[in-house]
C-alpha atoms as a PDB file:
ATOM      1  CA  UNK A   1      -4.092  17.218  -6.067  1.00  0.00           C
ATOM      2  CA  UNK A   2      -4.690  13.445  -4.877  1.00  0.00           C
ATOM      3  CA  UNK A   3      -6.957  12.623  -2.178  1.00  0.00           C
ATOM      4  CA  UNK A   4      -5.332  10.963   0.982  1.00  0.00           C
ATOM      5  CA  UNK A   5      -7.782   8.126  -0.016  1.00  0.00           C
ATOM      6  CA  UNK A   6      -5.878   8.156  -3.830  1.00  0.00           C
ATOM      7  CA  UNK A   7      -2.471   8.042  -2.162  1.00  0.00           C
ATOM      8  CA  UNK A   8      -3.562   5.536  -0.179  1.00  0.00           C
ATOM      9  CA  UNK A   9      -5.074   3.191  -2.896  1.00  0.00           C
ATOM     10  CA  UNK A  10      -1.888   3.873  -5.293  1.00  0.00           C
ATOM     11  CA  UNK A  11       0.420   2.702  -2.112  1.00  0.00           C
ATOM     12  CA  UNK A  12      -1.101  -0.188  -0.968  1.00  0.00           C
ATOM     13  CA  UNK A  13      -1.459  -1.536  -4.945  1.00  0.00           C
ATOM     14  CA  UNK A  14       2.437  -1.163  -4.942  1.00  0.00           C
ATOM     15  CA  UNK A  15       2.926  -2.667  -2.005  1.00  0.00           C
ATOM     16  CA  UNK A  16       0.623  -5.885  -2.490  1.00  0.00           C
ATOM     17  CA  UNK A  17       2.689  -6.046  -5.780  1.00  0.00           C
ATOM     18  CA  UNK A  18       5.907  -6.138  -3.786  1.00  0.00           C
ATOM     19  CA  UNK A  19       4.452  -8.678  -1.465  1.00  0.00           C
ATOM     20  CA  UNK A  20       3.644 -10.816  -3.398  1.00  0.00           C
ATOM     21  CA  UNK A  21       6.747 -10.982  -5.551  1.00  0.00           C
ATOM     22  CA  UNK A  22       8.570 -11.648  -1.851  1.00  0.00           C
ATOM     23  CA  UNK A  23       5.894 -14.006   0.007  1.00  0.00           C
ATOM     24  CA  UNK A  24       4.544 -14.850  -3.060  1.00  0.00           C
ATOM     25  CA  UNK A  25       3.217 -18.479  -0.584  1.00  0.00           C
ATOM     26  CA  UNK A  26       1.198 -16.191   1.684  1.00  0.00           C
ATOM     27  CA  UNK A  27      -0.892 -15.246  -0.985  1.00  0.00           C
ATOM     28  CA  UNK A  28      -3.653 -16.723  -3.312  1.00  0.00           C
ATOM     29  CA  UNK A  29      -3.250 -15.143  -6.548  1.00  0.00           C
ATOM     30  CA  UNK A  30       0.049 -14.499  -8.253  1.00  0.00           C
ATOM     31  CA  UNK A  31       1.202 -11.059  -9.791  1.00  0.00           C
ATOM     32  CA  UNK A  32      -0.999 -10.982 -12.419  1.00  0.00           C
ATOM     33  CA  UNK A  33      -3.859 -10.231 -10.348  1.00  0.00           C
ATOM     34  CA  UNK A  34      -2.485  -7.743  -7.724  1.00  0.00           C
ATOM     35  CA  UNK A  35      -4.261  -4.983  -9.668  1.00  0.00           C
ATOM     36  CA  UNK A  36      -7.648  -7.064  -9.336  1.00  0.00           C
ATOM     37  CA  UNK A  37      -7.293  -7.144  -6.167  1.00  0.00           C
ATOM     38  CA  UNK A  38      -5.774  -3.761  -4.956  1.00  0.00           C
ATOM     39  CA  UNK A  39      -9.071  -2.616  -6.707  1.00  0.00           C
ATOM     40  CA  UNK A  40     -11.305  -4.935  -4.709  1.00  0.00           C
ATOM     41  CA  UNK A  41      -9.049  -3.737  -1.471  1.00  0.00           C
ATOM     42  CA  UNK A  42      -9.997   0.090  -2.753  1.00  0.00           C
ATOM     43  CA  UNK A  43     -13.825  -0.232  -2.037  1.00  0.00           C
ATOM     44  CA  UNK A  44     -13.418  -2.122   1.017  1.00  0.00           C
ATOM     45  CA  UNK A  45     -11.204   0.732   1.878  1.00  0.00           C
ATOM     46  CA  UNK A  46     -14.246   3.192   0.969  1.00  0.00           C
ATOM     47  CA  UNK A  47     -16.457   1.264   2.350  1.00  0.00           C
ATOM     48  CA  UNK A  48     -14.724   0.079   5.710  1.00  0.00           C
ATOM     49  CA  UNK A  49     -14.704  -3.439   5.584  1.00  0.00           C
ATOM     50  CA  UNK A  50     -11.270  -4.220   4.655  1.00  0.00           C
ATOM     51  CA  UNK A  51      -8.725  -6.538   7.019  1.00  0.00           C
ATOM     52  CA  UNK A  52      -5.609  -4.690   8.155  1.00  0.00           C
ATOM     53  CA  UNK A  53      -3.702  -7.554   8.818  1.00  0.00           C
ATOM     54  CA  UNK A  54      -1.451  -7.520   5.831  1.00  0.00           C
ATOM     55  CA  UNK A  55       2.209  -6.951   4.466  1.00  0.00           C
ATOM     56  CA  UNK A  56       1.083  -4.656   2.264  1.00  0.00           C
ATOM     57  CA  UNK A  57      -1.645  -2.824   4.291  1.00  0.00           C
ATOM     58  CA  UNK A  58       0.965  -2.576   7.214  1.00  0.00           C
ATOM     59  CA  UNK A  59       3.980  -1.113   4.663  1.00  0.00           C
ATOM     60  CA  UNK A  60       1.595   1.573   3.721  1.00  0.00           C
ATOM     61  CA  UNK A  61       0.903   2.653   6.773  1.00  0.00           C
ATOM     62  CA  UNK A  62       5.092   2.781   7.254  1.00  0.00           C
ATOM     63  CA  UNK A  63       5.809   4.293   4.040  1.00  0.00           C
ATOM     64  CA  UNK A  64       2.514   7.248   4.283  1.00  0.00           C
ATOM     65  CA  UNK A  65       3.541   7.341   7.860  1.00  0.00           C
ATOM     66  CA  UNK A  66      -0.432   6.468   9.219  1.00  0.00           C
ATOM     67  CA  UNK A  67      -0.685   4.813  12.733  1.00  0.00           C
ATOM     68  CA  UNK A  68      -1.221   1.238  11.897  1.00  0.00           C
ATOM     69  CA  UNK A  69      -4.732   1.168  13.596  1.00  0.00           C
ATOM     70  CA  UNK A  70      -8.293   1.270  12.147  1.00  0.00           C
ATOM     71  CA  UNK A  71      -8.412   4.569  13.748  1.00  0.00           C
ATOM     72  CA  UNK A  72      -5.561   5.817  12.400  1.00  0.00           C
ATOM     73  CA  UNK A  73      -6.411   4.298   8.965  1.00  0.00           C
ATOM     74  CA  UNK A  74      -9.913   5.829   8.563  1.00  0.00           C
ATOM     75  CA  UNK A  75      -8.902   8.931   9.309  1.00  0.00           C
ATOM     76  CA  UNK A  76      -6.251   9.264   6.795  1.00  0.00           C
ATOM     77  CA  UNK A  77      -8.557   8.005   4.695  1.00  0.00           C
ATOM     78  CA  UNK A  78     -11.790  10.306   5.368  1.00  0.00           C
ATOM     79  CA  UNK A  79      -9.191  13.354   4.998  1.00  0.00           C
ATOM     80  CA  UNK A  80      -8.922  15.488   1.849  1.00  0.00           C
END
């Protein structure tokens, strides 16, 4: 069974992909790199220090049904 931190991680990766395929303007690096960087978002998600204030941070709160708050956030996150 997958950790609500796993689910999390896998969800926001497909979602960054999907943003960027649809705003690919708003972001920096193009598709090839969405892995990169959904693994670079998955420490800062261990860790804490990650932004919110993204498509594809926002769409996983929608689609894992998470209050789109910090709060909310962590404690999806810190459950097993």
């Amino acid at each position: 069974m997958k950790s609500n931190y796993d689910l999390f991680c896998e969800e926001y990766e497909r979602q960054l992909a999907i943003a960027v395929a649809e705003h690919p303007g708003e972001y920096l690096f193009k598709q090839d790199r969405v892995s990169f960087v959904a693994g670079k978002m998955a420490t800062a998600f261990k860790t804490g220090s990650y932004n919110k204030d993204g498509r594809a941070v926002k769409q996983t709160c929608i689609v894992l049904n998470i209050p789109y708050t910090y709060a909310g956030i962590n404690q999806f996150l810190e459950q097993k």
